[in-house]
N, C-alpha and C. Protein backbone atom coordinates (compact mmCIF):
# COMPACT_ATOMS: atom_id res chain seq x y z
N UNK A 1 14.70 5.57 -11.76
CA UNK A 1 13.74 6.59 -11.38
C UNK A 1 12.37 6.29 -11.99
N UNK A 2 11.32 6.17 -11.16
CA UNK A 2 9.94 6.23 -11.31
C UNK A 2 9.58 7.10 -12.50
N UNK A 3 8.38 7.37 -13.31
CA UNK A 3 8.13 7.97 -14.29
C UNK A 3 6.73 8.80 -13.20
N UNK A 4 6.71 10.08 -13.36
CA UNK A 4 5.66 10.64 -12.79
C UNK A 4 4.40 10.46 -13.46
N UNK A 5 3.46 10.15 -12.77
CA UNK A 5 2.00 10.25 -13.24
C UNK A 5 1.45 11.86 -12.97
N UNK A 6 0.26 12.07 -13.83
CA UNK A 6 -0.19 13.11 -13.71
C UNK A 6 -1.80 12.81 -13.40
N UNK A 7 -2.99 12.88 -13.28
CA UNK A 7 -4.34 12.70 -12.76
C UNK A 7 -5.03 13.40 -14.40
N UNK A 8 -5.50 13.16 -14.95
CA UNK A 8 -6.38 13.87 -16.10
C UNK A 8 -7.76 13.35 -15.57
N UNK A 9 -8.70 14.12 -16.39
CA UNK A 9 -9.97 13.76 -16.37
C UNK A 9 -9.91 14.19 -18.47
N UNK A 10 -10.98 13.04 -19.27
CA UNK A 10 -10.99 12.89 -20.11
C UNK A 10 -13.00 12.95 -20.81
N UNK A 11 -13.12 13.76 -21.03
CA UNK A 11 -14.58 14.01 -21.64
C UNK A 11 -14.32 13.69 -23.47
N UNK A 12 -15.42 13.52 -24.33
CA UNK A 12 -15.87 13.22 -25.54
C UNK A 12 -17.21 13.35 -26.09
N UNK A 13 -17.58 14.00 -27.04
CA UNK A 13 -18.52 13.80 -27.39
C UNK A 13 -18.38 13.67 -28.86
N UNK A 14 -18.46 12.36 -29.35
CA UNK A 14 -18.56 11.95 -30.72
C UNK A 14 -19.53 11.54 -31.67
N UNK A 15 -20.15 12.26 -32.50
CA UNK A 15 -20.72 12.08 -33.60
C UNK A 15 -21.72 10.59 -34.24
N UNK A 16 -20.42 10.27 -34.41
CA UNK A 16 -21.00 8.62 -34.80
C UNK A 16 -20.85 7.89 -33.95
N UNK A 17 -21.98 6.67 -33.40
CA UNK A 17 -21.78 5.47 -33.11
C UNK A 17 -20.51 4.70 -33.20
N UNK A 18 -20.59 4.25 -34.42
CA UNK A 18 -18.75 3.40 -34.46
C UNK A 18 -17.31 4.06 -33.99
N UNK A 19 -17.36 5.42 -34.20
CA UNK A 19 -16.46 5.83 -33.48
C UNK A 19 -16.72 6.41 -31.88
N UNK A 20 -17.77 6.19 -32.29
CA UNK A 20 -17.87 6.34 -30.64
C UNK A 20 -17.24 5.38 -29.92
N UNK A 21 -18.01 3.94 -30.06
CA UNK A 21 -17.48 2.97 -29.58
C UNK A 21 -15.82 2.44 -29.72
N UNK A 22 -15.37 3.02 -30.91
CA UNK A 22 -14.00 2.84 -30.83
C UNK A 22 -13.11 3.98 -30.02
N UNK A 23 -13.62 5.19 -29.66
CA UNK A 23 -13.13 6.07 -28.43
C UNK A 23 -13.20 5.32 -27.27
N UNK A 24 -14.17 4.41 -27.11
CA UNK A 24 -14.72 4.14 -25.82
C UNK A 24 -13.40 3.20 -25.37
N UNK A 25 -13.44 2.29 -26.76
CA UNK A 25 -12.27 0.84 -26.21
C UNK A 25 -11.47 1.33 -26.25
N UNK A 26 -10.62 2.39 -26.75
CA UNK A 26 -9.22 3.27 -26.62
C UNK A 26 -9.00 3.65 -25.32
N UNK A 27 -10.05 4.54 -24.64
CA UNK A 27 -9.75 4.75 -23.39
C UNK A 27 -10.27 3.86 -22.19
N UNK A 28 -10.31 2.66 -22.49
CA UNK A 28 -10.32 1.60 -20.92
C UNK A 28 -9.29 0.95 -21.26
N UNK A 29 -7.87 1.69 -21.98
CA UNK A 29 -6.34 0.91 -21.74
C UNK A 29 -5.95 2.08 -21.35
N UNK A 30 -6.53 3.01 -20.80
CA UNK A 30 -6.03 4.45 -20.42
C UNK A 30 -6.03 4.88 -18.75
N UNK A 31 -7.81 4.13 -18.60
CA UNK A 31 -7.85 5.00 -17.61
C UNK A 31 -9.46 4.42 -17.21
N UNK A 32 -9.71 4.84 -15.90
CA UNK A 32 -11.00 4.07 -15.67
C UNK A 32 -12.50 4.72 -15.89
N UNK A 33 -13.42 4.26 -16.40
CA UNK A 33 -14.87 4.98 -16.60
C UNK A 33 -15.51 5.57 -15.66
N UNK A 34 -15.95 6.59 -15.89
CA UNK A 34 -16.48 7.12 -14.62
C UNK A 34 -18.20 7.04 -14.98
N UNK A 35 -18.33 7.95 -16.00
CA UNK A 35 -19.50 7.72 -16.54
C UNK A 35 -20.13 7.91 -17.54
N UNK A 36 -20.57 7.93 -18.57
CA UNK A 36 -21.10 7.93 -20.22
C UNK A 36 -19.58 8.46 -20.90
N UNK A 37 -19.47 9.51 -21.49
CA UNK A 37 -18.06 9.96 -21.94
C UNK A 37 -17.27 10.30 -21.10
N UNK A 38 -17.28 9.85 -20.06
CA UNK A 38 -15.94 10.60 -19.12
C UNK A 38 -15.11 9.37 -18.30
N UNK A 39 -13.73 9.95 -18.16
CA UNK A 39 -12.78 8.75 -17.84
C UNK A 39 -11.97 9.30 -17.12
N UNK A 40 -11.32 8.99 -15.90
CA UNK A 40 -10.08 9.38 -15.29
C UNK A 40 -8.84 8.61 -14.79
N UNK A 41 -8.14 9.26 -16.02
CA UNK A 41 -6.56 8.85 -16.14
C UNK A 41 -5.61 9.26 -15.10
N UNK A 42 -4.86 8.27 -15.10
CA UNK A 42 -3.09 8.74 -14.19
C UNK A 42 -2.11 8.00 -15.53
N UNK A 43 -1.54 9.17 -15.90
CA UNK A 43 -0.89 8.77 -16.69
C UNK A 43 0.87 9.31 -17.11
N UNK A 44 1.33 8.57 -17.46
CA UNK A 44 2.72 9.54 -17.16
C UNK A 44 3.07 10.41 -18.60
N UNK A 45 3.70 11.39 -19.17
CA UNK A 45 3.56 12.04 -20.28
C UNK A 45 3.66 11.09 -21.48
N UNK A 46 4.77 10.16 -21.49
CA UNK A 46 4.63 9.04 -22.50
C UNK A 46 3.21 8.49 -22.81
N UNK A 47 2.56 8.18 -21.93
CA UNK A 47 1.24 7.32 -22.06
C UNK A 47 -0.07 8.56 -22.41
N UNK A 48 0.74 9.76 -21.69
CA UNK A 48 -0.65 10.95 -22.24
C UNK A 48 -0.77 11.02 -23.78
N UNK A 49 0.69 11.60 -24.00
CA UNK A 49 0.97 11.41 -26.07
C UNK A 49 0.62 10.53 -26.33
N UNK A 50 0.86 8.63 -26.06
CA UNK A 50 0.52 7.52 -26.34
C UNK A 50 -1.13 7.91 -26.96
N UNK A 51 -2.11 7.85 -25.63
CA UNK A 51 -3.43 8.15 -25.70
C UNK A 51 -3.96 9.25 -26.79
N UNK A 52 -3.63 10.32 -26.80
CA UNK A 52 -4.13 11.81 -27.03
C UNK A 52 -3.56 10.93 -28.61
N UNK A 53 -2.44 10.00 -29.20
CA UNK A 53 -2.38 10.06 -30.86
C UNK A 53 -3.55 8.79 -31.12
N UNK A 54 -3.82 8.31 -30.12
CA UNK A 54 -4.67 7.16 -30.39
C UNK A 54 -6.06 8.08 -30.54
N UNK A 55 -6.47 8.65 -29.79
CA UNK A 55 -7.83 9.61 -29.79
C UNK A 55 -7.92 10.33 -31.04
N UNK A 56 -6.91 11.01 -31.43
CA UNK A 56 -6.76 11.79 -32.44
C UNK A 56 -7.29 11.03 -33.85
N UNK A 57 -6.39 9.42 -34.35
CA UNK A 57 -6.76 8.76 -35.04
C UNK A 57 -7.84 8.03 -35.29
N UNK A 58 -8.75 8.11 -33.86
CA UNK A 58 -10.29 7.73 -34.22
C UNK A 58 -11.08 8.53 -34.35
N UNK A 59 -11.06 9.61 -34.50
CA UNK A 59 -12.20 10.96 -34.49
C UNK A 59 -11.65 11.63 -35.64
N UNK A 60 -13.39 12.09 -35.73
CA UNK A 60 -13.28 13.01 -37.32
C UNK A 60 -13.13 14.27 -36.80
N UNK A 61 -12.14 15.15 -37.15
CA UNK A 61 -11.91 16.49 -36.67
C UNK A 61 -13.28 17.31 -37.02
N UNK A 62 -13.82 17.70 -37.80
CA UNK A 62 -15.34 18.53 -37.99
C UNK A 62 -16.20 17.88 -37.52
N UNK A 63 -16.17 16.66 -36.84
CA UNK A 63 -17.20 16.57 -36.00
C UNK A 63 -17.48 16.20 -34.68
N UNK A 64 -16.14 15.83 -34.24
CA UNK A 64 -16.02 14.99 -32.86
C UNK A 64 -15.40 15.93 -32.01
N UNK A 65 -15.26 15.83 -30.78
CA UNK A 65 -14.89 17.06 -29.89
C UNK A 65 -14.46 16.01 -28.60
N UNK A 66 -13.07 16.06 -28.07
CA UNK A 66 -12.49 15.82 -26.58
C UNK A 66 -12.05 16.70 -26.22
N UNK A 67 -11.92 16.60 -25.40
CA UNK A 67 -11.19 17.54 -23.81
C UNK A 67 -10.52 16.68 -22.94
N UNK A 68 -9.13 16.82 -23.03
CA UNK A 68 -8.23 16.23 -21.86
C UNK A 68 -7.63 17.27 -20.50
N UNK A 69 -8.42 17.50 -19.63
CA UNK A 69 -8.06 18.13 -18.17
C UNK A 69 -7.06 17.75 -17.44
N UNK A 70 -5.65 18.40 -17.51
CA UNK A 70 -4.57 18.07 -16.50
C UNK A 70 -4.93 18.89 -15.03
N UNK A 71 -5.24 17.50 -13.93
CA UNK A 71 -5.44 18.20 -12.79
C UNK A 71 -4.17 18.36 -11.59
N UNK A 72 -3.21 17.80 -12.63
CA UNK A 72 -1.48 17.98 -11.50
C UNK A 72 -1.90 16.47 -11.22
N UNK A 73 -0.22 16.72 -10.50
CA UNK A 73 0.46 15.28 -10.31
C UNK A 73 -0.34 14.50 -9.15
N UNK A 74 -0.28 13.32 -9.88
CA UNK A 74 -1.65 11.98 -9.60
C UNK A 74 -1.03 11.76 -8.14
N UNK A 75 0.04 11.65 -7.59
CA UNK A 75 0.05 11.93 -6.21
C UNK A 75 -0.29 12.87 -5.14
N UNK A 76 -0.44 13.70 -5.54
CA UNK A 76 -0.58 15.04 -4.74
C UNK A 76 -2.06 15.37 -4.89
N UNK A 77 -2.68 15.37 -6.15
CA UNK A 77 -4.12 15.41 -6.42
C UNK A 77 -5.19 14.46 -5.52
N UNK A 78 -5.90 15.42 -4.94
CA UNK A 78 -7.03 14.75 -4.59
C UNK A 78 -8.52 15.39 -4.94
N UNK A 79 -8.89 14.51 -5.99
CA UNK A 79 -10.44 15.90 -6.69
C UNK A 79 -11.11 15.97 -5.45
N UNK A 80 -12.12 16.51 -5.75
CA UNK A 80 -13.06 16.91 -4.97
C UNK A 80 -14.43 16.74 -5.77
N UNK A 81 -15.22 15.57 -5.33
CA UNK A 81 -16.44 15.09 -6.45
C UNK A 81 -17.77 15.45 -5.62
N UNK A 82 -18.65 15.83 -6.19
CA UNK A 82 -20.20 16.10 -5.77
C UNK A 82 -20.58 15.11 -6.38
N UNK A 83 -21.04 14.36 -5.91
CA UNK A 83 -22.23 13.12 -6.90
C UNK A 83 -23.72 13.15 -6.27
N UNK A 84 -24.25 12.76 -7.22
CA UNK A 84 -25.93 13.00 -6.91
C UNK A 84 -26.50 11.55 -7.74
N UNK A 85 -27.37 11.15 -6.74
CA UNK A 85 -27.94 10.15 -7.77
C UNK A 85 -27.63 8.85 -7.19
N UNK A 86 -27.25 8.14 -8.19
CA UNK A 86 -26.53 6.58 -7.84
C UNK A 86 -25.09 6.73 -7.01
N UNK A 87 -24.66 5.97 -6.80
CA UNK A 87 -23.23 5.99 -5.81
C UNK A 87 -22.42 6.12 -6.79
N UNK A 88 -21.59 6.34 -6.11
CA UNK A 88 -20.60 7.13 -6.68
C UNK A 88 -18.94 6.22 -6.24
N UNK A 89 -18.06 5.77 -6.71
CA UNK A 89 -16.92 5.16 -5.87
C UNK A 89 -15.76 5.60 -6.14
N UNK A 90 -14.99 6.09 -5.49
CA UNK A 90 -13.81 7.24 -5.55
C UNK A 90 -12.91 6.36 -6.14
N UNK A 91 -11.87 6.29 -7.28
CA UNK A 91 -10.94 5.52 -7.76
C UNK A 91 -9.76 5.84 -6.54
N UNK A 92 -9.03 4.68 -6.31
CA UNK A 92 -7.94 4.71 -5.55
C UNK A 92 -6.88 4.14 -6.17
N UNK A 93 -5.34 4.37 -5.59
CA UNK A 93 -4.59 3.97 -6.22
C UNK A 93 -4.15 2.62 -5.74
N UNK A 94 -4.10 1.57 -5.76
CA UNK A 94 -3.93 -0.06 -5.15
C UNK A 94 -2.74 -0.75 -5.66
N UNK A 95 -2.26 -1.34 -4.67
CA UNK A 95 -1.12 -2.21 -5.80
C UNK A 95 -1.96 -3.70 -5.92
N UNK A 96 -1.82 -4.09 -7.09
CA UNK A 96 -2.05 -5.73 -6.73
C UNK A 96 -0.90 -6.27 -7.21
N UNK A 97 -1.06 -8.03 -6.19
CA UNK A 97 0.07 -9.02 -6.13
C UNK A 97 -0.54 -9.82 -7.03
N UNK A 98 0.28 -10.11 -7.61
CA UNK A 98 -0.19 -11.00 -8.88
C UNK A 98 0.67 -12.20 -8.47
């Protein structure tokens, strides 16, 4: 049996520089950039805990602040994005053949 994915959207706003940048490389094994602090994950609950103890261990609690948004299951979800500005490119789900 398949492991269900779920769709998150992932915001941050951290304090320092160095941990900033070490939030940043934590979550592009997570999930893809969308834009300055924000990232959107499909992830299955193993890999959410995985992530969320990795986040936890790079941020200073009194000063750093995330938000992880469960938007339901990454199959069934389809957001709904307003973009303004530069383009914008909808993440899809793809298989590749390796």
């Amino acid at each position: 049996m398949q492991a269900r994915e779920r769709l998150y959207i992932v915001t941050y706003d951290i304090a320092d520089p160095r941990r900033l940048r070490r939030v940043f490389k934590a979550m592009e094994g997570y999930g893809r950039w969308l834009q300055l602090s924000v990232f959107q994950c499909r992830l299955t609950d193993r890999r959410r805990a995985e992530m969320a103890g990795r986040l936890e261990s790079e941020i200073k609690q009194s000063e750093d602040h995330i938000l992880i948004m469960d938007l339901g299951p990454a199959e069934s979800v389809e957001p709904k994005i307003e973009s303004m500005g530069k383009k914008f490119d909808y993440i899809r789900r793809e298989a590749i053949v390796i």
